[in-house]
Protein backbone atom coordinates (compact mmCIF):
# COMPACT_ATOMS: atom_id res chain seq x y z
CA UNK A 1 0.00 0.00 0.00
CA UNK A 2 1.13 3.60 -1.03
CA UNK A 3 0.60 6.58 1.13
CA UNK A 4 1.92 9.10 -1.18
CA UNK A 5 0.75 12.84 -0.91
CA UNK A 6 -1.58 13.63 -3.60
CA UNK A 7 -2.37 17.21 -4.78
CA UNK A 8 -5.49 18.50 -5.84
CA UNK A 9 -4.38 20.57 -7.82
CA UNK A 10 -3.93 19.55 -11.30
CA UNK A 11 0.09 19.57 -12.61
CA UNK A 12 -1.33 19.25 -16.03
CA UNK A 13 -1.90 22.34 -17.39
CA UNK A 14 -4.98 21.60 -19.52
CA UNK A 15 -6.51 19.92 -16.41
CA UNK A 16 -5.23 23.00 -14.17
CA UNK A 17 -6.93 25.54 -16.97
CA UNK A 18 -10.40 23.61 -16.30
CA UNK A 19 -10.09 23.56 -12.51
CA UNK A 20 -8.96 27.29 -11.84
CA UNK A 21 -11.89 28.29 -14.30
CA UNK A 22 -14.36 26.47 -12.04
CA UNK A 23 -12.66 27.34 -9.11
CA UNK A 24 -12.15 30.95 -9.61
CA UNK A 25 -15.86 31.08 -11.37
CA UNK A 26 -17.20 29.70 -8.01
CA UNK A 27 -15.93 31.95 -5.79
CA UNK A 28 -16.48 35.51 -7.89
CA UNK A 29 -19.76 34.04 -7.86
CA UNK A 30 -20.37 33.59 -3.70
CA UNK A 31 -17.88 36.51 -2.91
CA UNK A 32 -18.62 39.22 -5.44
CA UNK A 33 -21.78 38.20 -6.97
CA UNK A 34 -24.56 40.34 -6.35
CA UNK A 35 -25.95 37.21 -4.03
CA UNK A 36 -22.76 37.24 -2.58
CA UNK A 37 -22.93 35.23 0.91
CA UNK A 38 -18.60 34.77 1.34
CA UNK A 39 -18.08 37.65 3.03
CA UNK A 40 -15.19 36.97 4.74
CA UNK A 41 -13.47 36.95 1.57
CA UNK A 42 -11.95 40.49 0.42
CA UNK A 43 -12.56 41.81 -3.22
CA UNK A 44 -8.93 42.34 -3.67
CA UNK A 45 -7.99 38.93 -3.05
CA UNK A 46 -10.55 37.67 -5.34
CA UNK A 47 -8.83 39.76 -7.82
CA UNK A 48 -5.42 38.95 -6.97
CA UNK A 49 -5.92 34.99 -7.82
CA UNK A 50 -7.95 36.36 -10.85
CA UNK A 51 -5.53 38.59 -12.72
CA UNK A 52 -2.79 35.40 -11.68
CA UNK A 53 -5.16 32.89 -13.51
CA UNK A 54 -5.62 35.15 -16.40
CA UNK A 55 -1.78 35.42 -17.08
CA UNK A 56 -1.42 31.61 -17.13
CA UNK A 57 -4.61 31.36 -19.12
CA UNK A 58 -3.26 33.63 -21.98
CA UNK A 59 0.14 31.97 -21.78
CA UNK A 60 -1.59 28.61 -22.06
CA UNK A 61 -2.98 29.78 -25.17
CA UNK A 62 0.17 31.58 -26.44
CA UNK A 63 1.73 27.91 -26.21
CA UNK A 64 -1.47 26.37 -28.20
CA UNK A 65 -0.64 28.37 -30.95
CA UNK A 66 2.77 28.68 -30.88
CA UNK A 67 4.08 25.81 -29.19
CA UNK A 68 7.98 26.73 -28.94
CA UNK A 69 10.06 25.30 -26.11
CA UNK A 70 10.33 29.36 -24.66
CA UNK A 71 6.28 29.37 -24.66
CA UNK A 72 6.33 26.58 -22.85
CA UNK A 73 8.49 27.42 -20.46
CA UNK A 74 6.49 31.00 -19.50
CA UNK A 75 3.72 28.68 -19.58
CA UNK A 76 4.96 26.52 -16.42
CA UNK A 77 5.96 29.67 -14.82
CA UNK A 78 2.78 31.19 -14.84
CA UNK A 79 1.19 28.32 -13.60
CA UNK A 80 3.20 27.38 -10.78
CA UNK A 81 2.76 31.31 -10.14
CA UNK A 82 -1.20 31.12 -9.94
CA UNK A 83 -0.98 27.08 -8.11
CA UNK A 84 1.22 29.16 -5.27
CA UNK A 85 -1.36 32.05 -5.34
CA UNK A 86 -4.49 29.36 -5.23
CA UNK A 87 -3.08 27.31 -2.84
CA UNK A 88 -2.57 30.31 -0.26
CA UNK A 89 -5.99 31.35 -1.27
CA UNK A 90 -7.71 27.95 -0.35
CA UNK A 91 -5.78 27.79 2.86
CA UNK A 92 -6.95 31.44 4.10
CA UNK A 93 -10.47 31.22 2.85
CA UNK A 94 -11.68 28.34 2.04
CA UNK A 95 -11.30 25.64 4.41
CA UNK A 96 -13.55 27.48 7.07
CA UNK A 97 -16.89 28.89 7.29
CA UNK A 98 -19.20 29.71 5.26
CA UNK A 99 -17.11 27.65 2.51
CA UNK A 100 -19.10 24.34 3.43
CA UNK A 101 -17.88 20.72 2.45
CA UNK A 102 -20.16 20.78 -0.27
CA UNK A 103 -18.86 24.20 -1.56
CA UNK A 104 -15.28 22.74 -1.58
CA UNK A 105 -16.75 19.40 -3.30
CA UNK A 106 -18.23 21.56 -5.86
CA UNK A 107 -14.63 23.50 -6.59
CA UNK A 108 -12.39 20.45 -6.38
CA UNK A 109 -10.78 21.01 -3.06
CA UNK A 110 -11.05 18.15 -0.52
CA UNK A 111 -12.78 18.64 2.93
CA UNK A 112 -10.72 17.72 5.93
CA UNK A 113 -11.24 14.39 7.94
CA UNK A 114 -13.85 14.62 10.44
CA UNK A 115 -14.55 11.14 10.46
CA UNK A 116 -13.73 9.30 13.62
CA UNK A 117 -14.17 5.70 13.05
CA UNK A 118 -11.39 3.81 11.80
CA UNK A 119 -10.86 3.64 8.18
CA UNK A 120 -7.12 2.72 8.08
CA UNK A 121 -7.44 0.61 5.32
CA UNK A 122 -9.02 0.19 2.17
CA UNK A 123 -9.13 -2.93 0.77
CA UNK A 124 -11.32 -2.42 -2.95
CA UNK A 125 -9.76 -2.15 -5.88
CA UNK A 126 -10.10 -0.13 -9.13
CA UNK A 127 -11.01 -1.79 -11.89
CA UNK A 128 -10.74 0.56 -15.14
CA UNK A 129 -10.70 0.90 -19.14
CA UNK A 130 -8.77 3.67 -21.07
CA UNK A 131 -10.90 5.24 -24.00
CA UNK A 132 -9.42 7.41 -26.86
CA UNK A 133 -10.83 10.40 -26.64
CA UNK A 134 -10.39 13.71 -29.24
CA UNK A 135 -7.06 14.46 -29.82
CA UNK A 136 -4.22 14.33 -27.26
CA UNK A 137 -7.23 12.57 -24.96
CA UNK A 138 -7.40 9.71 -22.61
CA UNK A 139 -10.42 8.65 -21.27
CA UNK A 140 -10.61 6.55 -18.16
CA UNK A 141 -13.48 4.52 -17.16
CA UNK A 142 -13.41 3.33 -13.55
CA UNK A 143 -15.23 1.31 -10.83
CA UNK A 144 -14.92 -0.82 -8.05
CA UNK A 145 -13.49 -4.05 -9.59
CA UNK A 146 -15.97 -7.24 -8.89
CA UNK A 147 -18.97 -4.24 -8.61
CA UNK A 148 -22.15 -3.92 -11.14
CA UNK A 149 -22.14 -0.54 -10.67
CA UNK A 150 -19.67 2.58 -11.36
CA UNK A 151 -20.13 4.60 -8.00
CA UNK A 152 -16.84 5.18 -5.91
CA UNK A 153 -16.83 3.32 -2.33
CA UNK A 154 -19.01 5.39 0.06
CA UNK A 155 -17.19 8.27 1.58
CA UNK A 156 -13.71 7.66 -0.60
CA UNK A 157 -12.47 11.19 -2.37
CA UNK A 158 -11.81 9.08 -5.29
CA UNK A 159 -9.35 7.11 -7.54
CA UNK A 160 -5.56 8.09 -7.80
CA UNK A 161 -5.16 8.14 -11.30
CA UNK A 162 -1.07 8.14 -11.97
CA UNK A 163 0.69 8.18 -15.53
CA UNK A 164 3.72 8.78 -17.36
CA UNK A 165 5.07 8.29 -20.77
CA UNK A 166 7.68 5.37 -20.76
CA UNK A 167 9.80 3.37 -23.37
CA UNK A 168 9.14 0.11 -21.36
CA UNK A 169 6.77 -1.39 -18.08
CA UNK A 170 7.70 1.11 -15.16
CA UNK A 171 9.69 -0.71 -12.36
CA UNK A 172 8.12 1.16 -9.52
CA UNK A 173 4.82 3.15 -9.31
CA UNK A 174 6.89 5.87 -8.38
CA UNK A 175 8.53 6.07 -12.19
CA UNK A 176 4.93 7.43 -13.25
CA UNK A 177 5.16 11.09 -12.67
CA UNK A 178 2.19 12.29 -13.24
CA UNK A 179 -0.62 12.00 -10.47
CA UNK A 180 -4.41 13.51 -10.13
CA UNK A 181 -7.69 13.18 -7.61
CA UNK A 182 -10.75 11.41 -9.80
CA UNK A 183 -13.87 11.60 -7.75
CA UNK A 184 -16.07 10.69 -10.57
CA UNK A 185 -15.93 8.74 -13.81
CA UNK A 186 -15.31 9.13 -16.73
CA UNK A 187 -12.02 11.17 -16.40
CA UNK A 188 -10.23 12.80 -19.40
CA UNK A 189 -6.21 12.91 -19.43
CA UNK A 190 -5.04 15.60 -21.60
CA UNK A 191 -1.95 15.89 -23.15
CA UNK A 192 0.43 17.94 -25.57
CA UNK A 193 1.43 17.61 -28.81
CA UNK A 194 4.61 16.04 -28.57
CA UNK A 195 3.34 13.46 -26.74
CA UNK A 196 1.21 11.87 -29.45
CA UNK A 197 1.65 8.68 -30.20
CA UNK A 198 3.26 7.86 -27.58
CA UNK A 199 2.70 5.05 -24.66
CA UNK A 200 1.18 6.18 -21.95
CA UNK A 201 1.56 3.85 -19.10
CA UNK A 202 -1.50 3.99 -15.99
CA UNK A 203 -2.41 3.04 -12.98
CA UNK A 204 -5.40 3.30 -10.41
CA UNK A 205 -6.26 3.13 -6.52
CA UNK A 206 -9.04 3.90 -4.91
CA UNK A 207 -8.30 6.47 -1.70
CA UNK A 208 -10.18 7.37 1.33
CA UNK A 209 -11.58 10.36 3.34
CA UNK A 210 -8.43 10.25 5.66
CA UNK A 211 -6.75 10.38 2.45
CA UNK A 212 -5.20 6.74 2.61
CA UNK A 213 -4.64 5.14 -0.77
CA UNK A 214 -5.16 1.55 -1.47
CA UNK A 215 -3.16 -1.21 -3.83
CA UNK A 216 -2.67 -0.49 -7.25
CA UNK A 217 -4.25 -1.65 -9.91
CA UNK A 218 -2.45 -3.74 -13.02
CA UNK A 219 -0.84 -1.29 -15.25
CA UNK A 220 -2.56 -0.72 -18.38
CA UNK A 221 -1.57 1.34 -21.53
CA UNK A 222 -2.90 3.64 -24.69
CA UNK A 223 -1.36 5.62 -27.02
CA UNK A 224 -1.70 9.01 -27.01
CA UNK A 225 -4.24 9.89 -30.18
């Protein structure tokens, strides 16, 4: 069993592009919004993570059309600019009240562990098909393996999904080094150009609410449409 830290927040950019839009979309909304019911959240703030999201966002579409290795690289700056400006964000305002566990459901950030009964260990596994989606997609069906169903465990965050792009069978789970939080299925990978065609090597486990992952499933792999 692997109890590796997992982020929620996406290290692929695509993926991060979808989940700061929601997030940031969410929270203009409750704290700015002419309904606005976050009040403990200052405009300026708001507008800080927003003008840091929107200078990522344009250099994530600078690189889209011109994908040169310079582009890319004020690409990753941005983002790990706005991840260290979101991160601080969540951490001041949104892991207390009003922000309610369903709020942070709803914007992708994970609730702490109230739970007090012992769930130490999780014993399902994840069953799971890859799908090619448009291009430079992966999509990844998922379930408990042996279930009839396709819901996640009751109370689990979700399935690890982990991934890299490899010449052979990794050695170690650790070799994939790519890593995100599924709480539902289907889930899309997205990827860049350079990487089509290329074998994509994966690997699922289902993990908890006191964030406690389980075994790993089989490795499977696609290549990258």
């Amino acid at each position: 069993m692997s109890e590796r830290k997992h982020d929620y927040i996406p290290q692929n950019a695509a993926q991060f592009m979808v989940f700061g839009e929601r997030l940031i979309h969410i929270v203009e909304e409750r704290a700015l919004g002419p309904n606005a019911d976050w009040t403990n959240i200052p405009q300026t703030r708001v507008e800080e993570l927003a003008a840091k999201f929107k200078a990522f966002a344009e250099l994530f579409n600078t690189f889209e059309a011109v994908q040169t290795k310079g582009n890319r690289e004020r690409r990753h700056e941005a983002q790990a600019e706005a991840t260290r400006e979101l991160r601080g964000f969540v951490n001041q305002f949104l892991r207390f009240p009003p922000v309610t566990n369903g709020d942070r459901t709803d914007m992708g950030v994970p609730n702490h562990d109230t739970v007090r009964t012992d769930h130490t260990v999780v014993t399902e596994m994840v069953a799971f098909v890859i799908r090619l989606g448009v291009i430079r997609e992966l999509v990844i069906d998922f379930w408990i393996e042996g279930a009839d169903h396709k819901a996640k465990p009751a109370g689990y965050d979700g399935a690890v999904i982990i991934w890299g792009i490899l010449d052979g069978q990794p050695q170690r789970h650790e070799d994939l080094d790519h890593h995100t939080m599924a709480s539902r299925t289907p889930f899309t990978l997205h990827f860049e150009e350079e990487d089509r065609g290329k074998t994509v090597w994966i690997a699922l486990a289902w993990q908890n609410e006191r964030g406690i992952t389980g075994a790993w499933s089989a490795y499977k792999t696609a290549v990258v449409p």
